[in-house]
C-alpha atoms as a PDB file:
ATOM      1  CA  UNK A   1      -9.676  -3.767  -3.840  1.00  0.00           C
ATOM      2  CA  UNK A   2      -8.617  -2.877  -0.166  1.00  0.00           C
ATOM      3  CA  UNK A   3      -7.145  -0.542   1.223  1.00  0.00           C
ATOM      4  CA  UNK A   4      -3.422  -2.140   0.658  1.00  0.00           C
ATOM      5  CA  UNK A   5      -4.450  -1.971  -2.686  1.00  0.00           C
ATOM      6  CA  UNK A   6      -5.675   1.156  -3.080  1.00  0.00           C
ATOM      7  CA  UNK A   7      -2.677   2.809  -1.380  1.00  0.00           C
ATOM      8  CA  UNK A   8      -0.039   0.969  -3.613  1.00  0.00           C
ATOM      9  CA  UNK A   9      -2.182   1.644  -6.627  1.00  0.00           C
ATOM     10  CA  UNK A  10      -2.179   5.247  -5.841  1.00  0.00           C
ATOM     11  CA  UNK A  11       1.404   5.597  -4.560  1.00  0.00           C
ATOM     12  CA  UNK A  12       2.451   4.124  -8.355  1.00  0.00           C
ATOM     13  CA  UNK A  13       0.083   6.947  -9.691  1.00  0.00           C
ATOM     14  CA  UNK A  14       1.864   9.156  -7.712  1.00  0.00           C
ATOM     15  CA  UNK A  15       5.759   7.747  -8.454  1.00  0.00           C
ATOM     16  CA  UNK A  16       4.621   7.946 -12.307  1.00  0.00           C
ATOM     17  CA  UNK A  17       3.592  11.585 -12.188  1.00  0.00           C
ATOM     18  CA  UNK A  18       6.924  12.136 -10.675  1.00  0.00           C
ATOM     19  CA  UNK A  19       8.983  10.629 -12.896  1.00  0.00           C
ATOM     20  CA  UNK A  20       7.210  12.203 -15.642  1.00  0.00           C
ATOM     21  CA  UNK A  21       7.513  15.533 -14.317  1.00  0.00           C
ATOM     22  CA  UNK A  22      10.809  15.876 -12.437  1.00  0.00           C
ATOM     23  CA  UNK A  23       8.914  16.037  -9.329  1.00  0.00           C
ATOM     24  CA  UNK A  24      11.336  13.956  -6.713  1.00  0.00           C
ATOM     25  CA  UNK A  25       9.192  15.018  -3.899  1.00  0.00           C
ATOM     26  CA  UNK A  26       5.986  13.553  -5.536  1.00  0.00           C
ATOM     27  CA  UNK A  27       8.001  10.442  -6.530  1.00  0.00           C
ATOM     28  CA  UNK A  28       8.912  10.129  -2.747  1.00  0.00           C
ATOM     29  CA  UNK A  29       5.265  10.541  -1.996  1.00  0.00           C
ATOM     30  CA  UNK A  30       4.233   7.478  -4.153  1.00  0.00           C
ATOM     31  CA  UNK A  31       6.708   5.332  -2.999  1.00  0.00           C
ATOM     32  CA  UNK A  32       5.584   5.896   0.893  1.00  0.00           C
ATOM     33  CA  UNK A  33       2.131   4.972  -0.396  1.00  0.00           C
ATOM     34  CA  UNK A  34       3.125   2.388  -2.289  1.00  0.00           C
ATOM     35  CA  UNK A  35       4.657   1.512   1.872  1.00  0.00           C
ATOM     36  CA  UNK A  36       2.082   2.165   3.157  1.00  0.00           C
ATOM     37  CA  UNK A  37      -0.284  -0.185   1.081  1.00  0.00           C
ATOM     38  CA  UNK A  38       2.179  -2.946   1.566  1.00  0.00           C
ATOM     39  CA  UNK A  39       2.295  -2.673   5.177  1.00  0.00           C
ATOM     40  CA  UNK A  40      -1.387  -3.026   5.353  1.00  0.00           C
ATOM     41  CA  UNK A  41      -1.774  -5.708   3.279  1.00  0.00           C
ATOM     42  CA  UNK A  42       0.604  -7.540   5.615  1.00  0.00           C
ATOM     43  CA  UNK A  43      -1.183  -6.396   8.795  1.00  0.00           C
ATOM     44  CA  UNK A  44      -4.620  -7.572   6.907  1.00  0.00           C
ATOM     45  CA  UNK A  45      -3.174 -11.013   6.161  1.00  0.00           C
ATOM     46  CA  UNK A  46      -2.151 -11.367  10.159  1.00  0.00           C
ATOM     47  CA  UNK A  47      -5.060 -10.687  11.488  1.00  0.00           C
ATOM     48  CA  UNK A  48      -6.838 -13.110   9.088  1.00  0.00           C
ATOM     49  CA  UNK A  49      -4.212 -15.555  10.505  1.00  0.00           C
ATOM     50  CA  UNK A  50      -5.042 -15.022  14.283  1.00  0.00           C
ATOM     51  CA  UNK A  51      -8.840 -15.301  13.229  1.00  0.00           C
ATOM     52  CA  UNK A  52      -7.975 -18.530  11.392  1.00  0.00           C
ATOM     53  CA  UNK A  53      -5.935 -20.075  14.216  1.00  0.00           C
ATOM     54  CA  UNK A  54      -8.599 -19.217  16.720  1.00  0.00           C
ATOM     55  CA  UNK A  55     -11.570 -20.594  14.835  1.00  0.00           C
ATOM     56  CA  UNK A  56     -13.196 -17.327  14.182  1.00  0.00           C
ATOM     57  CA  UNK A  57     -14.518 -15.581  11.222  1.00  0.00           C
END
């Protein structure tokens, strides 16, 4: 798992233990993770791109 996939993983943990307990703020929290995770993911699959493209690995 990397670490898109940790951060979304633990942002849903988060949103979850929001929801269950009222908490907005910690709902908030997960779903910034949750961001966070996808925004690294995409970054991740870029660079793999440029590497591709320019015939490294």
């Amino acid at each position: 798992m990397g670490d898109g996939a940790a951060d979304d993983a633990k942002g849903r943990l988060k949103e979850a233990g929001g929801a269950l307990t009222g908490d907005d703020d910690l709902k908030r929290e997960g779903k910034v993770d949750q961001g966070v995770g996808t925004v690294k993911d995409k970054v991740g699959d870029a660079g793999d791109k440029v590497k591709d493209v320019l015939g490294k690995d």
